[in-house]
Protein backbone atom coordinates (compact mmCIF):
# COMPACT_ATOMS: atom_id res chain seq x y z
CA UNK A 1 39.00 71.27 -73.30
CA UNK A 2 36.43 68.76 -71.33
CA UNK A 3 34.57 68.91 -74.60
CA UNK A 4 37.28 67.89 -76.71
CA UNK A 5 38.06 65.48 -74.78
CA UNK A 6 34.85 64.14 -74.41
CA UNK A 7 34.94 64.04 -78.31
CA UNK A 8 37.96 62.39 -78.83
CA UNK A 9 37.29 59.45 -76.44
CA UNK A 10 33.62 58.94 -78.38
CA UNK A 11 35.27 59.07 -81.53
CA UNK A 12 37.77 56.64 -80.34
CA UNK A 13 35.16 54.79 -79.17
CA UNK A 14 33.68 54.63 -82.45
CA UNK A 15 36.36 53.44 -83.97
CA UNK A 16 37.01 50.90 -81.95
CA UNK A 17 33.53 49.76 -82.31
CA UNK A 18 34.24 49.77 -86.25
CA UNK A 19 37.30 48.07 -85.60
CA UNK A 20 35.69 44.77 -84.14
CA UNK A 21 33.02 44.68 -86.57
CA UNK A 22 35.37 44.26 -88.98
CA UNK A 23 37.17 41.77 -87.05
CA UNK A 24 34.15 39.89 -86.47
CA UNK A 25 33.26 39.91 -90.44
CA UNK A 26 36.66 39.21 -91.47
CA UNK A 27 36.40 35.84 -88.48
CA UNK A 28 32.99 34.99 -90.12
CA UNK A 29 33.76 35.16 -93.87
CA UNK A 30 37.03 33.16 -92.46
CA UNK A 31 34.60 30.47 -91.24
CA UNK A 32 32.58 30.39 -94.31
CA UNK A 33 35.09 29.94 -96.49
CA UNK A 34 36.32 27.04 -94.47
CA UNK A 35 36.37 23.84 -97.24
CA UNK A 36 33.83 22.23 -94.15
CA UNK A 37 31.18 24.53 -94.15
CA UNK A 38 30.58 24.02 -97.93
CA UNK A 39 28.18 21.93 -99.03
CA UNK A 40 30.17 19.82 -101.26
CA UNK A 41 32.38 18.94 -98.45
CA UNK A 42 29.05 17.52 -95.92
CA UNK A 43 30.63 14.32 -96.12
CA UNK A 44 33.29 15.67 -93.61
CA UNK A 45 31.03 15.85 -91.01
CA UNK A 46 30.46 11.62 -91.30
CA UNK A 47 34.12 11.44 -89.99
CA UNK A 48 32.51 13.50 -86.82
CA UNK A 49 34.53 16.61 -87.76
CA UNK A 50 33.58 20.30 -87.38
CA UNK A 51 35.15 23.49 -88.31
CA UNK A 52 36.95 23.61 -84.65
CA UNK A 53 38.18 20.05 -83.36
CA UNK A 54 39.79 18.85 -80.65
CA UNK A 55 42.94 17.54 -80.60
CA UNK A 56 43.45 15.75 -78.11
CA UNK A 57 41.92 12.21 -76.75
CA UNK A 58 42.76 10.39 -73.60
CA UNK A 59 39.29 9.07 -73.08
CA UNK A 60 37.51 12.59 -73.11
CA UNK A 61 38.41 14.99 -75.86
CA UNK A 62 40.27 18.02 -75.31
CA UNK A 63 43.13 20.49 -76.30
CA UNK A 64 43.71 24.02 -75.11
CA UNK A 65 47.12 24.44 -77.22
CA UNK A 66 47.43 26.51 -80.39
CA UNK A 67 45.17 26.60 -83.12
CA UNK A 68 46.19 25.04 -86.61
CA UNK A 69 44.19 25.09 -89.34
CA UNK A 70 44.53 22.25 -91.88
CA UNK A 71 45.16 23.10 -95.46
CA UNK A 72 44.52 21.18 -98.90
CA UNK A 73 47.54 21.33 -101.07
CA UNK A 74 45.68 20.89 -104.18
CA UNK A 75 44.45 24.71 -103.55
CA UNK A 76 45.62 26.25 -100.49
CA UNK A 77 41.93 26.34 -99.11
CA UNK A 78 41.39 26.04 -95.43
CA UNK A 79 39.52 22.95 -94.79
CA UNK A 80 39.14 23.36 -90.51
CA UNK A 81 41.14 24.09 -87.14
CA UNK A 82 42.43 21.65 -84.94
CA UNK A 83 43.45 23.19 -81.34
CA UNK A 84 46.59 21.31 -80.47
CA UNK A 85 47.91 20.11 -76.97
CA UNK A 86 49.46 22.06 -74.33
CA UNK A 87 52.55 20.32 -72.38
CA UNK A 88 50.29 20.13 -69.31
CA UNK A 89 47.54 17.95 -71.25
CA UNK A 90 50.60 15.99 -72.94
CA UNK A 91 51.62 15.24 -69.10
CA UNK A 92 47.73 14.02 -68.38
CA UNK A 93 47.24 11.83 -71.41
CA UNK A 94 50.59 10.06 -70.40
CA UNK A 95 49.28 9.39 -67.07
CA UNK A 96 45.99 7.91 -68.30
CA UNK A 97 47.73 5.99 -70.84
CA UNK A 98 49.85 4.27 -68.22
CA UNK A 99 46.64 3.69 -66.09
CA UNK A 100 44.68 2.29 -69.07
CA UNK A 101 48.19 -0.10 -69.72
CA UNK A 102 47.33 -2.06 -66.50
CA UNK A 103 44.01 -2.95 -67.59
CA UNK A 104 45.06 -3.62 -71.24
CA UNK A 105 47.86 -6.02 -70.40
CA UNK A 106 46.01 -8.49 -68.08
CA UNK A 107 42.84 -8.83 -71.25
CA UNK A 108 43.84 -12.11 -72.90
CA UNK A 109 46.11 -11.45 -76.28
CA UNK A 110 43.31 -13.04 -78.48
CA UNK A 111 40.60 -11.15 -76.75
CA UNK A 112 42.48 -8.12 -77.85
CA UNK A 113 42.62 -9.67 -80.77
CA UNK A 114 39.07 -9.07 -80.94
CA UNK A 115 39.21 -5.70 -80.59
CA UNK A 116 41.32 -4.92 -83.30
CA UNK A 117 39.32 -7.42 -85.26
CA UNK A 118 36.66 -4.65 -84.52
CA UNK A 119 38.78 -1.98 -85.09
CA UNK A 120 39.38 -2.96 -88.75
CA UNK A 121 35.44 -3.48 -89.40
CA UNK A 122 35.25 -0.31 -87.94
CA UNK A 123 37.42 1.15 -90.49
CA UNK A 124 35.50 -0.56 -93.48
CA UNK A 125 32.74 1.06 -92.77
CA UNK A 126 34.55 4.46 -92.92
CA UNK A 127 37.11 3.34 -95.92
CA UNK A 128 35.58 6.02 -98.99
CA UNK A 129 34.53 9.09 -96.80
CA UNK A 130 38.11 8.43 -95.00
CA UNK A 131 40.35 8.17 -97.67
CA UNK A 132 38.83 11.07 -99.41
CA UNK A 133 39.72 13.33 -96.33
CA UNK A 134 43.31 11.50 -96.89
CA UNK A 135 43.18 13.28 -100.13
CA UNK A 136 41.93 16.36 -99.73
CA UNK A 137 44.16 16.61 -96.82
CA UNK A 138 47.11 14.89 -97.78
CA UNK A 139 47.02 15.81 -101.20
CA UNK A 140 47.45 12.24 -102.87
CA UNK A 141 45.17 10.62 -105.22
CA UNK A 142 41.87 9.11 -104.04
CA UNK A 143 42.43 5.39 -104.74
CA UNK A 144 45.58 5.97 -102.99
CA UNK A 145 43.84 7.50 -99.97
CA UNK A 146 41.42 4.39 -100.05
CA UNK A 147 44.93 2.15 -100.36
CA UNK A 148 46.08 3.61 -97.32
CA UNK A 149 42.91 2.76 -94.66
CA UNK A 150 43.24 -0.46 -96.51
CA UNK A 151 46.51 -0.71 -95.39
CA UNK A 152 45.68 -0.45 -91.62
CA UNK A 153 42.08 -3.05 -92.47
CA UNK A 154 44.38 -5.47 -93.46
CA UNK A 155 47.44 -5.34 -90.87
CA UNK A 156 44.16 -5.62 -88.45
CA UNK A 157 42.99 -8.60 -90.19
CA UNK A 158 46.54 -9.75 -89.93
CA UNK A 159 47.05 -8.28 -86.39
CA UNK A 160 43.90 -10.46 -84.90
CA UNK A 161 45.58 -13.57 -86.15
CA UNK A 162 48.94 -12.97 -84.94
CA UNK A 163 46.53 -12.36 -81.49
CA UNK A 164 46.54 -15.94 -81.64
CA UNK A 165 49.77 -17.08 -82.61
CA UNK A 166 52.46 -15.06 -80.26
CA UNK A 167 54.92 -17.48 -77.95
CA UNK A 168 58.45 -18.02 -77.17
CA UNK A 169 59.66 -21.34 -77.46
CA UNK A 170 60.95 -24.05 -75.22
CA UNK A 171 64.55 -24.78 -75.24
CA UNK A 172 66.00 -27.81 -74.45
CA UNK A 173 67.75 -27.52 -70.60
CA UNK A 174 71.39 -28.89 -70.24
CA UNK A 175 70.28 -29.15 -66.32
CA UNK A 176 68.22 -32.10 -65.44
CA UNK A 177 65.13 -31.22 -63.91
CA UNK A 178 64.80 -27.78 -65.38
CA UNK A 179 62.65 -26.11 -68.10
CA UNK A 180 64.16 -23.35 -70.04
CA UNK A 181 61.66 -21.35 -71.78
CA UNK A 182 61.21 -17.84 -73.85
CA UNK A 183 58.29 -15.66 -72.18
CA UNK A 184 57.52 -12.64 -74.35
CA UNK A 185 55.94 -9.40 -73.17
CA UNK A 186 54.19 -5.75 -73.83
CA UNK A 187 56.89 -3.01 -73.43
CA UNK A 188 53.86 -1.08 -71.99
CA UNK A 189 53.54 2.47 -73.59
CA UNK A 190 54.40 2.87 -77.55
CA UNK A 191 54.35 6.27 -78.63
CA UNK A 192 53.53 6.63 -82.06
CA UNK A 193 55.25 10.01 -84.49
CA UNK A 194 54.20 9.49 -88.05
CA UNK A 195 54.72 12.03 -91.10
CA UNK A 196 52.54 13.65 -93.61
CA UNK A 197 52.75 11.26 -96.42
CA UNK A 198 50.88 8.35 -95.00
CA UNK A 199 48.65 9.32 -91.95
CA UNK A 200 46.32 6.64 -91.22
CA UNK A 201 48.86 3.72 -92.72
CA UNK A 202 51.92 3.82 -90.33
CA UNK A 203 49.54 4.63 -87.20
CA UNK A 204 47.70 1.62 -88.74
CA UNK A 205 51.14 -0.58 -88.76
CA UNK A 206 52.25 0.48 -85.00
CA UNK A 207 48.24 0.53 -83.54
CA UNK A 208 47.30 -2.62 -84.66
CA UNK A 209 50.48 -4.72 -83.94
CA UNK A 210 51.16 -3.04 -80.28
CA UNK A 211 47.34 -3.44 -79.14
CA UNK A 212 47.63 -7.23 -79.67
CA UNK A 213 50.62 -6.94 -78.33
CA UNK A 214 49.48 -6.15 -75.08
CA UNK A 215 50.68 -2.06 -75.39
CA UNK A 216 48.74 1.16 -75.24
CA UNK A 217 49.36 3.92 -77.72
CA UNK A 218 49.83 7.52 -77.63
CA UNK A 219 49.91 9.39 -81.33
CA UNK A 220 51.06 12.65 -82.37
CA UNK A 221 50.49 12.82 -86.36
CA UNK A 222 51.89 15.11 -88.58
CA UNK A 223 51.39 19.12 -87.76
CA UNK A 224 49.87 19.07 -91.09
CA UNK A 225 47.15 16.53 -91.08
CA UNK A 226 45.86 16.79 -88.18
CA UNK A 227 42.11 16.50 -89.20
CA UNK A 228 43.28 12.95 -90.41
CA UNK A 229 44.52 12.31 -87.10
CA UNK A 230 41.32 13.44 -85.22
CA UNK A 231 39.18 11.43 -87.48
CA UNK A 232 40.95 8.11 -87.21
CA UNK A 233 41.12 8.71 -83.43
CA UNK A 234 37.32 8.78 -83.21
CA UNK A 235 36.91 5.50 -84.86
CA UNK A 236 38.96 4.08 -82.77
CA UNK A 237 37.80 5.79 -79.75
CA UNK A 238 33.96 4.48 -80.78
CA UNK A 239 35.30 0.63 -80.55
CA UNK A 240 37.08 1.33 -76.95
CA UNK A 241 33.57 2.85 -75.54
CA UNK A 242 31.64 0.30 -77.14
CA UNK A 243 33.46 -2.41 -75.25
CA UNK A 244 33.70 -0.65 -72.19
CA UNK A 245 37.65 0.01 -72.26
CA UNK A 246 39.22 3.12 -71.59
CA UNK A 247 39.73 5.57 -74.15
CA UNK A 248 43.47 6.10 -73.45
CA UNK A 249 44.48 2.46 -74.78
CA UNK A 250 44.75 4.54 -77.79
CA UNK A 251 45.37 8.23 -77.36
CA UNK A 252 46.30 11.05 -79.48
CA UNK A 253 47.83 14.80 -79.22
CA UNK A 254 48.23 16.77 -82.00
CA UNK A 255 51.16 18.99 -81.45
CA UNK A 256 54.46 20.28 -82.83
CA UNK A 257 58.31 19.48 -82.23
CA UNK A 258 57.14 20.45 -78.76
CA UNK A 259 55.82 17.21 -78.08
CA UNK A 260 57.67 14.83 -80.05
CA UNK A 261 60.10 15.95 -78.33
CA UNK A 262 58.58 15.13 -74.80
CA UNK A 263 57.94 12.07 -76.19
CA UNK A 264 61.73 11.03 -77.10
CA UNK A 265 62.73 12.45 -73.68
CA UNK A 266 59.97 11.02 -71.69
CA UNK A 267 60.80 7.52 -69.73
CA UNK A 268 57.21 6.49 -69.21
CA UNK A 269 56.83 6.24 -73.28
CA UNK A 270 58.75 2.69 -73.50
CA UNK A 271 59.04 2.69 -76.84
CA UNK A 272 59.01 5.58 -79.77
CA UNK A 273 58.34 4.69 -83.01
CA UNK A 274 59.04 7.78 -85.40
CA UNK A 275 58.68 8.11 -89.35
CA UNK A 276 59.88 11.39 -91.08
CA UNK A 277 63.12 12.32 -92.08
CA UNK A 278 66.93 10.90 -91.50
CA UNK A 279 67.47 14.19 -89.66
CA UNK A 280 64.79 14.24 -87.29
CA UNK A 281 64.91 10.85 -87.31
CA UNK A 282 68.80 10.93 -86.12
CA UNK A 283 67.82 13.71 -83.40
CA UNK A 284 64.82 11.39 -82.11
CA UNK A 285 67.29 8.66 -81.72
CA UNK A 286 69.94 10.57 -79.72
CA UNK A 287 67.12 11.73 -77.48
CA UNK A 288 65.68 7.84 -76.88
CA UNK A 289 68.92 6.23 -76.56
CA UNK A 290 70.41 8.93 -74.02
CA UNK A 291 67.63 7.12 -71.03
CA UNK A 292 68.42 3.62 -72.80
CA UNK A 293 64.48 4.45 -74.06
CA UNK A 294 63.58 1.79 -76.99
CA UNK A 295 63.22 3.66 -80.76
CA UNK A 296 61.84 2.40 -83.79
CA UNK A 297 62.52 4.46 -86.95
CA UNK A 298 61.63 4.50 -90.49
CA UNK A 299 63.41 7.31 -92.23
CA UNK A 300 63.98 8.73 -95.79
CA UNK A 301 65.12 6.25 -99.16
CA UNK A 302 67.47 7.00 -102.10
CA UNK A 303 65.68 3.98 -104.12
CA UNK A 304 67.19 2.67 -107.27
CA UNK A 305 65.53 0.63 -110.33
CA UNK A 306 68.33 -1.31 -111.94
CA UNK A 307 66.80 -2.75 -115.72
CA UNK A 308 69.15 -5.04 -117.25
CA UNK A 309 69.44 -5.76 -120.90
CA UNK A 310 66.76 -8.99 -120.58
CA UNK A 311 64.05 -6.98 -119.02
CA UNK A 312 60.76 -6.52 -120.20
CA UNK A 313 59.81 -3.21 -120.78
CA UNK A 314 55.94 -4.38 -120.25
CA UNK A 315 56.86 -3.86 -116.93
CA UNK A 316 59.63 -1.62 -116.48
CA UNK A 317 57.92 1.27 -117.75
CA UNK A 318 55.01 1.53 -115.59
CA UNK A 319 56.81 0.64 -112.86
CA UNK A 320 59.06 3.24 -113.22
CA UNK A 321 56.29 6.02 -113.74
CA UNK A 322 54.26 4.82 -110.43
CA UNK A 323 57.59 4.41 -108.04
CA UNK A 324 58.48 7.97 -109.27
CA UNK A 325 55.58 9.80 -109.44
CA UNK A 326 52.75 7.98 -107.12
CA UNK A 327 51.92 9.91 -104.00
CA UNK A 328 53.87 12.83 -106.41
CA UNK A 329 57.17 11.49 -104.95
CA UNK A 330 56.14 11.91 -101.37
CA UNK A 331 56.82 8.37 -100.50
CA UNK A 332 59.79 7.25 -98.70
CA UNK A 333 59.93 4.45 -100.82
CA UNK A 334 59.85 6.34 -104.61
CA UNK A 335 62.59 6.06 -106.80
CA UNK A 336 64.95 8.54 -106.80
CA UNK A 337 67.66 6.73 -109.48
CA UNK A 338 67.08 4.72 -112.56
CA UNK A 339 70.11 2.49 -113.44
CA UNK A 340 70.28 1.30 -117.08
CA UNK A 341 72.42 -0.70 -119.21
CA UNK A 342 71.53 1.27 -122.32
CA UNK A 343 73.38 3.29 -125.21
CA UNK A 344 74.30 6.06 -124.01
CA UNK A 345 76.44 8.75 -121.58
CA UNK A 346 75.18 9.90 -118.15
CA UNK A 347 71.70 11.68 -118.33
CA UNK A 348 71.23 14.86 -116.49
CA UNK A 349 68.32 14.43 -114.13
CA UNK A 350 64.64 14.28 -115.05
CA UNK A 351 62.56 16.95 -113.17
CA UNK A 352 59.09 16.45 -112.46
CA UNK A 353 57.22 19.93 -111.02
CA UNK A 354 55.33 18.77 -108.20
CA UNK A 355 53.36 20.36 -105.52
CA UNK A 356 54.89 20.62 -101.96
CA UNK A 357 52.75 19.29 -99.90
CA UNK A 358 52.87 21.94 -97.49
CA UNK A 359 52.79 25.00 -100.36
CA UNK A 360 50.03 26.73 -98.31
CA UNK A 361 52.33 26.86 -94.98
CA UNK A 362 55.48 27.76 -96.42
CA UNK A 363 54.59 29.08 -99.86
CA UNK A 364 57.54 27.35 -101.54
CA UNK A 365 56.96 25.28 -104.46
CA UNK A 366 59.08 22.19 -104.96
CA UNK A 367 59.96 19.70 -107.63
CA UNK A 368 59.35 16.08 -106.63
CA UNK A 369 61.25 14.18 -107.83
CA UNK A 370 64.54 14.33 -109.01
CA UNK A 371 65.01 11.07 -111.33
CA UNK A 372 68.58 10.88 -112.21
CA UNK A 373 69.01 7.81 -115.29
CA UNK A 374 72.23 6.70 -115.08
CA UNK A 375 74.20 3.95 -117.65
CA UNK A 376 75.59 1.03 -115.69
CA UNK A 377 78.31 -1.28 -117.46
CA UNK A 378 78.57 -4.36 -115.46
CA UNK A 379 76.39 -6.05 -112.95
CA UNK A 380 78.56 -5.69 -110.05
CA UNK A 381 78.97 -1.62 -110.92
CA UNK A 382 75.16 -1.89 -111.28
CA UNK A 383 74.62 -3.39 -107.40
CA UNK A 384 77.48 -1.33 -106.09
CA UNK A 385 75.64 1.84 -107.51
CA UNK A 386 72.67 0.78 -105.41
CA UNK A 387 74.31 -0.06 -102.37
CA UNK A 388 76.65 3.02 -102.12
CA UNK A 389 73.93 5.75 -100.86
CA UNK A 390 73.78 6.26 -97.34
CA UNK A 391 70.28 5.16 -96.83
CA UNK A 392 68.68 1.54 -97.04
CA UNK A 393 64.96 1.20 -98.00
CA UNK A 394 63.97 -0.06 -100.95
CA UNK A 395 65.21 -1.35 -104.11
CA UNK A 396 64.21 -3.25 -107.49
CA UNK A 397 65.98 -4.99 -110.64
CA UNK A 398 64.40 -6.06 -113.88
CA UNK A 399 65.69 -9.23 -115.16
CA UNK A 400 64.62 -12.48 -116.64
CA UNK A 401 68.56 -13.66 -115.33
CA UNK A 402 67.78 -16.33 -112.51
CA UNK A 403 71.00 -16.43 -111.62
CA UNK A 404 71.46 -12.78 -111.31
CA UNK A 405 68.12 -12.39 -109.14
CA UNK A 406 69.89 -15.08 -106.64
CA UNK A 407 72.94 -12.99 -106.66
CA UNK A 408 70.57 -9.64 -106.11
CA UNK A 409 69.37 -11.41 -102.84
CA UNK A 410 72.47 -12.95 -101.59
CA UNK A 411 75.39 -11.22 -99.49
CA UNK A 412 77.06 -9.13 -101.66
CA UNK A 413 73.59 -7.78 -103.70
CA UNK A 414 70.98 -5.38 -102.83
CA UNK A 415 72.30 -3.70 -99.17
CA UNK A 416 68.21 -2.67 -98.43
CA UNK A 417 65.65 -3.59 -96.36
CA UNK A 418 63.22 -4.21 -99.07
CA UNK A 419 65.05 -6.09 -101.97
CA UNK A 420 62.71 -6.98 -105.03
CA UNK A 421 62.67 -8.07 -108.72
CA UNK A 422 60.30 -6.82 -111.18
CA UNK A 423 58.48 -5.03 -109.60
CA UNK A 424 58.72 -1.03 -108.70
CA UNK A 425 60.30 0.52 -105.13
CA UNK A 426 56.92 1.40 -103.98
CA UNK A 427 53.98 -0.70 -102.82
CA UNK A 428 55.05 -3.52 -100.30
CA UNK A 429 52.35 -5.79 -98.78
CA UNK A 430 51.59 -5.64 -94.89
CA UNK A 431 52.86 -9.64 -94.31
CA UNK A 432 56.39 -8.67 -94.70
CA UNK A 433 58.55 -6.44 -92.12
CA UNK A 434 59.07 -2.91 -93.71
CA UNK A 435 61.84 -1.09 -93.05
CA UNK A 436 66.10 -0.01 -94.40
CA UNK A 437 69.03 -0.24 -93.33
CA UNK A 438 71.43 2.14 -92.70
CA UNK A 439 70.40 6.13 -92.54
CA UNK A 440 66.93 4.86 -92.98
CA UNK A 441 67.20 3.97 -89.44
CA UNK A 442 66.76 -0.24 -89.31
CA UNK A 443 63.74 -0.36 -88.04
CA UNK A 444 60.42 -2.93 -89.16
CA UNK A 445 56.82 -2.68 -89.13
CA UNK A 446 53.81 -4.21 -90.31
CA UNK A 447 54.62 -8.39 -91.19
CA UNK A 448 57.22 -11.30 -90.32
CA UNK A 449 58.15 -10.81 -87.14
CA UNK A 450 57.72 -7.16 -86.51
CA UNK A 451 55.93 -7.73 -83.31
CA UNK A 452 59.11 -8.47 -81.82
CA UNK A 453 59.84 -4.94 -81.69
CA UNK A 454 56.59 -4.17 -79.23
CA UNK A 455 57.40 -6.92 -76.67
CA UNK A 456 60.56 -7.49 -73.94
CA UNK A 457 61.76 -10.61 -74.10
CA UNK A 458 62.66 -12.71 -71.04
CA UNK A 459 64.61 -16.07 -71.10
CA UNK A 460 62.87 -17.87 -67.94
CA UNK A 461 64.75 -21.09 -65.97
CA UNK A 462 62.38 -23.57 -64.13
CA UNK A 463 63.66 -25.95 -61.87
CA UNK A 464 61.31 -28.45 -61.28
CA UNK A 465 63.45 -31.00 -59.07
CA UNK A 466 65.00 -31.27 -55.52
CA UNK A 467 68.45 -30.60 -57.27
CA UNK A 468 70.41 -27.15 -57.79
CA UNK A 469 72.90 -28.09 -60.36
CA UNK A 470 74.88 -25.65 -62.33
CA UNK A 471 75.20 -24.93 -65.92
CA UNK A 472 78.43 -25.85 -67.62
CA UNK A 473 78.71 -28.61 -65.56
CA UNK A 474 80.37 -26.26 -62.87
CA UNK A 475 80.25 -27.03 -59.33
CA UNK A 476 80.84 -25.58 -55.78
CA UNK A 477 82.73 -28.50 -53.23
């Protein structure tokens, strides 16, 4: 009996040894096969990625949370592992943010100016190795990946002369002896969600404007590109410990719902901007504006293309393909409905097979997008079609019609945030505000007057003389 036993427990033993070898083969060949460790994919390791990163950066770099690994869409290969944040290093990177604020709000606006002016060189140097990890990542096109770090070099070039050019104005007093002036201020902590479809561009939009600002960030990127996230962060991060500034100015965890959601909840976080979906988005917002917490939200388009009978195909035809297929109809901004004034009944809708850019996670395939061509009689039909989606964003007529364009513009045309003529739904320029109406959640980034929406404003009375008299002339006898 002992000498079964004894057998059993050895052979067990045995097994259990075979077991973990196999384990341990099946863990390496995992690691091999990761897209890093490949020699065609070296130029990974310039962005100061490995196969196991760290996702989280309040001045040292961390992250004890769950493992993710990231995934190219183009062919479900595992590219490397990001370990995400726990709700306990969430709670630390808050504090050090708020810590880093006070330092960061008495530096001079232009001399943070400089720092973003850094920032952006920075990112120059970094622009072809980054946007190809956009890509493979992602899953857009490289020259769109390139477009995107662009995107955040130029809102920093823009950002460092705004650094510059910030001030309230000085009203005229009814009072004699009194000033009455407009004193504008950093909200303090802007906590940054962005989505999948653009992540370094919309980090770019919120990072660059809030630092000058006079606010600290805290990120959380998409789930799904979190290597993008990581390698963005340590750019950034070099600049901070090159001047001597603490890393948590602009801090990162990667994370799930889990922390977006601390984030919407979370007081200390004065303002949340979010991108991603009209649902989220509408969930994000409840959770803000139930502790009077300040939101900023760019949500999901229904975009329409109206051509009238005097446009020029030249340019309506390329247009169309980009705004509907760039970024394979991933953008908030594509076009989702092409309005004509052509022969012709109702067209069922044009599907385009596209790859979800997620396929690997959820093994789904989707078509994106769905182009519905519809036949428009009058002009006013033509706008109301446009206008009578629930979301906002973007929008675009072809016409040579000067009147009409003036009309498109005024009061009772285009109903979206980004109204244009000629040109497609997609592709706006950082110097003006981007943003919808509507479901797509009213907020703006980027241009015009954007910064408004990082700074409190505060409407300041001097009085100067040896008087106290009242406004509207009232007075106390």
């Amino acid at each position: 009996m002992q000498r079964c036993l004894t057998l059993t427990v050895a052979r067990h033993s045995r097994f259990l040894r075979s077991q973990a070898v196999c384990l341990r083969s099946q863990q390496s060949a995992a690691m091999s096969a990761l897209l890093i460790s490949q020699p065609q994919y070296a130029w990974l390791k310039e962005l100061g990625l490995s196969e196991d990163n760290h996702g989280v950066y309040n001045g040292t770099w961390g992250g004890s949370g769950e493992v993710v690994t990231s995934y190219c869409p183009a062919n479900n290969e595992p590219i490397a592992r990001v370990r995400q944040a726990t709700m306990a290093e969430y709670e630390e990177t808050v504090q050090k943010s708020r810590e880093a604020w006070k330092l960061w709000a008495d530096i001079p606006a232009p001399k943070r100016g400089e720092i973003v002016r850094q920032i952006g060189d920075a990112l120059r140097k970094k622009i072809k190795v980054l946007g190809s990890l956009v890509a493979l990542e992602m899953g857009k096109i490289y020259v769109e990946g390139v477009g995107e770090v662009q995107e955040y070099v130029d809102v920093c070039d823009y950002a460092v002369g705004l650094s510059r050019m910030i001030g309230g104005p000085i009203l005229p007093s009814e009072r004699p002896g009194h000033a009455l002036i407009e004193q504008w201020n950093p909200v303090g902590l802007v906590g940054v969600i962005t989505a999948f479809n653009f992540p370094v561009a919309v980090y770019g939009w919120n990072n660059a404007i809030a630092l000058i600002c006079g606010n600290v960030c805290l990120w959380k990127g998409a789930p799904t590109t979190p290597l993008t996230s990581v390698a963005v962060t340590k750019i950034v991060a070099e600049v901070l410990e090159q001047n001597n500034l603490p890393g948590a100015i602009c801090s990162m965890t990667c994370g799930g719902a889990d922390i977006g959601t601390a984030m919407a909840k979370d007081e200390r976080v004065d303002l949340v901007s979010f991108t991603g979906s009209t649902h989220v988005g509408k969930m994000v917002a409840m959770m803000v504006q139930e502790r009077f917490g300040r939101q900023l939200l760019e949500l999901g388009g229904n975009n329409a293309i109206i051509v009238f009978e005097d446009a020029d195909l030249n340019l309506v035809v390329p247009s169309a393909v980009f705004a509907s297929v760039g970024t394979a109809g991933q953008r908030c901004t594509t076009t989702r409905r092409l309005v004509m004034d052509r022969p012709g009944n109702y067209v069922e809708p044009t599907i385009i097979t596209g790859l979800a850019h997620d396929a690997p996670i959820v093994h789904t395939e989707t078509f994106v997008p769905i182009l519905y061509v519809l036949k428009f009689k009058t002009e006013e039909e033509a706008f109301a079609w446009n206008n009578e989606v629930k979301q906002g964003l973007s929008s675009s007529i072809f016409t040579k019609d000067m009147g009409r364009v003036f009309r498109w513009l005024g009061p009772k045309g285009s109903d979206c945030g980004i109204v244009n003529v000629n040109i497609p739904t997609s592709g706006a320029e950082i110097g003006g505000a981007f943003g919808g109406e509507k479901h797509t959640g009213g907020g703006r980034e980027s241009g015009s007057d954007s910064w408004k929406q990082y700074m409190r404003r505060s409407t300041c009375t001097i009085n100067y003389s040896k008087d106290l008299p009242l406004a509207q002339g009232i007075k106390f006898e």
